[in-house]
C-alpha atoms as a PDB file:
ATOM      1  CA  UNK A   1      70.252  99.036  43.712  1.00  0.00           C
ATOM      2  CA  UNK A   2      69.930  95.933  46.092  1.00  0.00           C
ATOM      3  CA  UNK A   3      70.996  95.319  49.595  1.00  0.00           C
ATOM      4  CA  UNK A   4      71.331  91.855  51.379  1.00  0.00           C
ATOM      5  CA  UNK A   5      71.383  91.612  54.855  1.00  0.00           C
ATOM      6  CA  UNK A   6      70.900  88.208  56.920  1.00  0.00           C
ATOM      7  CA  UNK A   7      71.247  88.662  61.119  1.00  0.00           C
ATOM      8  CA  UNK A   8      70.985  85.759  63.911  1.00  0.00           C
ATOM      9  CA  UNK A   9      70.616  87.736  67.016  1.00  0.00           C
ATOM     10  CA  UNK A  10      71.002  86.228  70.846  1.00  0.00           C
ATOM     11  CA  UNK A  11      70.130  88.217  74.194  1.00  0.00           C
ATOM     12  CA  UNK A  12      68.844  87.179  77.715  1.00  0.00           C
ATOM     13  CA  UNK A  13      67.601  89.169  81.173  1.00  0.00           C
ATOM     14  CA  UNK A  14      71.034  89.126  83.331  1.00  0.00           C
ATOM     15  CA  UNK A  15      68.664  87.890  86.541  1.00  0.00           C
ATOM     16  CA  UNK A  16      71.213  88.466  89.346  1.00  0.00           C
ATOM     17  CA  UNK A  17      71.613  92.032  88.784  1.00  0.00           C
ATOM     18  CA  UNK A  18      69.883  94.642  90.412  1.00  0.00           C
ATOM     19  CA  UNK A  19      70.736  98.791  89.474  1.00  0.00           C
ATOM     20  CA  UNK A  20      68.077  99.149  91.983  1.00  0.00           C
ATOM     21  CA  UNK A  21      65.309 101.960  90.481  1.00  0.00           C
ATOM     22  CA  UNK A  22      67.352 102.711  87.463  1.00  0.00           C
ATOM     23  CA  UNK A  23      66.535 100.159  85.601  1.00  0.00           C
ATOM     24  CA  UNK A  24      63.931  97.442  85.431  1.00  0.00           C
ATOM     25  CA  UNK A  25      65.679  94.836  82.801  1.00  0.00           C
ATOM     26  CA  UNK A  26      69.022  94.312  82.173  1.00  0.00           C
ATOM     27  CA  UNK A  27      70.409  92.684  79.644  1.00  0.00           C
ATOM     28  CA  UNK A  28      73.065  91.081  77.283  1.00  0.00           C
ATOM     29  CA  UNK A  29      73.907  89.508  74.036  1.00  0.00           C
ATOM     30  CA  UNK A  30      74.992  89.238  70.562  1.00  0.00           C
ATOM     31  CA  UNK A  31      74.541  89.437  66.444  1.00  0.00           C
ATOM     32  CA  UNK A  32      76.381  87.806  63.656  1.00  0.00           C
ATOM     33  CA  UNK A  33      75.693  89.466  60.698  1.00  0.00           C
ATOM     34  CA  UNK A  34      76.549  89.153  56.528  1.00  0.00           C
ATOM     35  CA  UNK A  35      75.378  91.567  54.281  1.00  0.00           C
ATOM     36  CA  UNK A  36      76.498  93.988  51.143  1.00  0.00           C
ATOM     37  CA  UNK A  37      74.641  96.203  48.845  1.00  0.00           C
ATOM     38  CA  UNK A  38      75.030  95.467  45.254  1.00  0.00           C
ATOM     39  CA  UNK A  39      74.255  97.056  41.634  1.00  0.00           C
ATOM     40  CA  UNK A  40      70.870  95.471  40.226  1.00  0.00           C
ATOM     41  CA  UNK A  41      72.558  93.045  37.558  1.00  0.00           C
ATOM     42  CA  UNK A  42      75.596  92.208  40.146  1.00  0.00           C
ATOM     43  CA  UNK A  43      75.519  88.346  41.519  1.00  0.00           C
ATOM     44  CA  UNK A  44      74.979  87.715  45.097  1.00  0.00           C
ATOM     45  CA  UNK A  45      77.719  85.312  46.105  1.00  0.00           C
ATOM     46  CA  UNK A  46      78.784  84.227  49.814  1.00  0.00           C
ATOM     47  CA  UNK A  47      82.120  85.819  48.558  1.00  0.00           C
ATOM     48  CA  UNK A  48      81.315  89.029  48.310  1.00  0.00           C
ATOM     49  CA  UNK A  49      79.483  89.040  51.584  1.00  0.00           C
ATOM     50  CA  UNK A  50      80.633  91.494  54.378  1.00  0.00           C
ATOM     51  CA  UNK A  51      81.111  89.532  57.748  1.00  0.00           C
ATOM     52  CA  UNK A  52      80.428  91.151  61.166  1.00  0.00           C
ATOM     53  CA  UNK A  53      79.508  90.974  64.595  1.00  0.00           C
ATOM     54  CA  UNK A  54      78.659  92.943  67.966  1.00  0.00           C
ATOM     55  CA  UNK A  55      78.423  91.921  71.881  1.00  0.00           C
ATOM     56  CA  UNK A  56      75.978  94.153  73.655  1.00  0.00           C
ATOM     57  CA  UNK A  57      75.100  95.052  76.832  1.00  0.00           C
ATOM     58  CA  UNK A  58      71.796  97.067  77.802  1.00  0.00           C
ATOM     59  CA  UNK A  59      69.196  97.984  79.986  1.00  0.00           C
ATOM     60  CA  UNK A  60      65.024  99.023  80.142  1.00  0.00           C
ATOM     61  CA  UNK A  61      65.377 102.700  82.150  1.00  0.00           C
ATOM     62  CA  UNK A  62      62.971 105.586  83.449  1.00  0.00           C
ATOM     63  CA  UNK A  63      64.363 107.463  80.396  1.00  0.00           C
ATOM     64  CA  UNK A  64      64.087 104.962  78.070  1.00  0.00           C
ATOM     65  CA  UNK A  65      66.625 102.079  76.620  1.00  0.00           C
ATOM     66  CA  UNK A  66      70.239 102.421  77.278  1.00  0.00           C
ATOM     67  CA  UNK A  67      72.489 100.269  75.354  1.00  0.00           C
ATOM     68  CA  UNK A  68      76.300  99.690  74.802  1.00  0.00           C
ATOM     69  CA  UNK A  69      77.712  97.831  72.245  1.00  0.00           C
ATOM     70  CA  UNK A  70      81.416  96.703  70.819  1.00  0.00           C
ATOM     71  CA  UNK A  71      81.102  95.806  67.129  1.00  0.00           C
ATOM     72  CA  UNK A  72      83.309  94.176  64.376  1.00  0.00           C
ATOM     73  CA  UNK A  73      83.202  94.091  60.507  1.00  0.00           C
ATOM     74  CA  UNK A  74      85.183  93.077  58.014  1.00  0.00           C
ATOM     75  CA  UNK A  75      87.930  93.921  57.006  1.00  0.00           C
ATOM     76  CA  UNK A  76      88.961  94.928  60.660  1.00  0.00           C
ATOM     77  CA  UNK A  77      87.107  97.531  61.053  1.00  0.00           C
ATOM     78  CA  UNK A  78      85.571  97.883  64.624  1.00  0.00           C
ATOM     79  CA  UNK A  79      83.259 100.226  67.024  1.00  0.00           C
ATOM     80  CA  UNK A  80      81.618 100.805  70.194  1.00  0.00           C
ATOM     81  CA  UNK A  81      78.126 101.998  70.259  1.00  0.00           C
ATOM     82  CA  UNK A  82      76.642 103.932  73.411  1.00  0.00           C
ATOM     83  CA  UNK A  83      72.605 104.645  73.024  1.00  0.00           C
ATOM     84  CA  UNK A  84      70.375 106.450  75.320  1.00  0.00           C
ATOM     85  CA  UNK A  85      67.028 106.838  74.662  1.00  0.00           C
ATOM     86  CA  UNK A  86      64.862 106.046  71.594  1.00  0.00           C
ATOM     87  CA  UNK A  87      63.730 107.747  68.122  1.00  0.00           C
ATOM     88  CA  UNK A  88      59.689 109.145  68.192  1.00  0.00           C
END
């Protein structure tokens, strides 16, 4: 009935390197994140928050953002992302 989600988010242009003309940008960068989803009547607590985090690495392309990412949630539960492109 209710979701709570709270993200700090970091990421900044890698300068010194060049993919030559496949990419324009490149960059890198990170998230902490808490959140949970919860009944209507159920008490929002820091306990019952859900910790995670990702480290991310991406770049601006001719077809569109490319992006991979290594993520971590509680209770050790991890992934890794790979994006290409974006959703019209």
């Amino acid at each position: 009935d209710k979701i709570v989600l709270a993200r700090c988010a970091y990421y900044f242009r890698l300068v010194g390197l060049d993919l030559g003309s496949l990419s324009t940008r490149v960059f890198a960068g990170a998230t902490l994140e808490a959140g949970n989803a919860y009944q209507w009547d159920d008490p929002v607590t820091f306990d019952s928050l859900r910790l995670g985090g990702a480290a991310f690495v991406g770049a601006h392309t001719a077809i569109g953002p490319i992006y991979l990412a290594y993520g971590y949630t509680e209770p050790g539960r991890n992934r890794v992302y790979f994006s290409v492109g974006q959703i019209f």
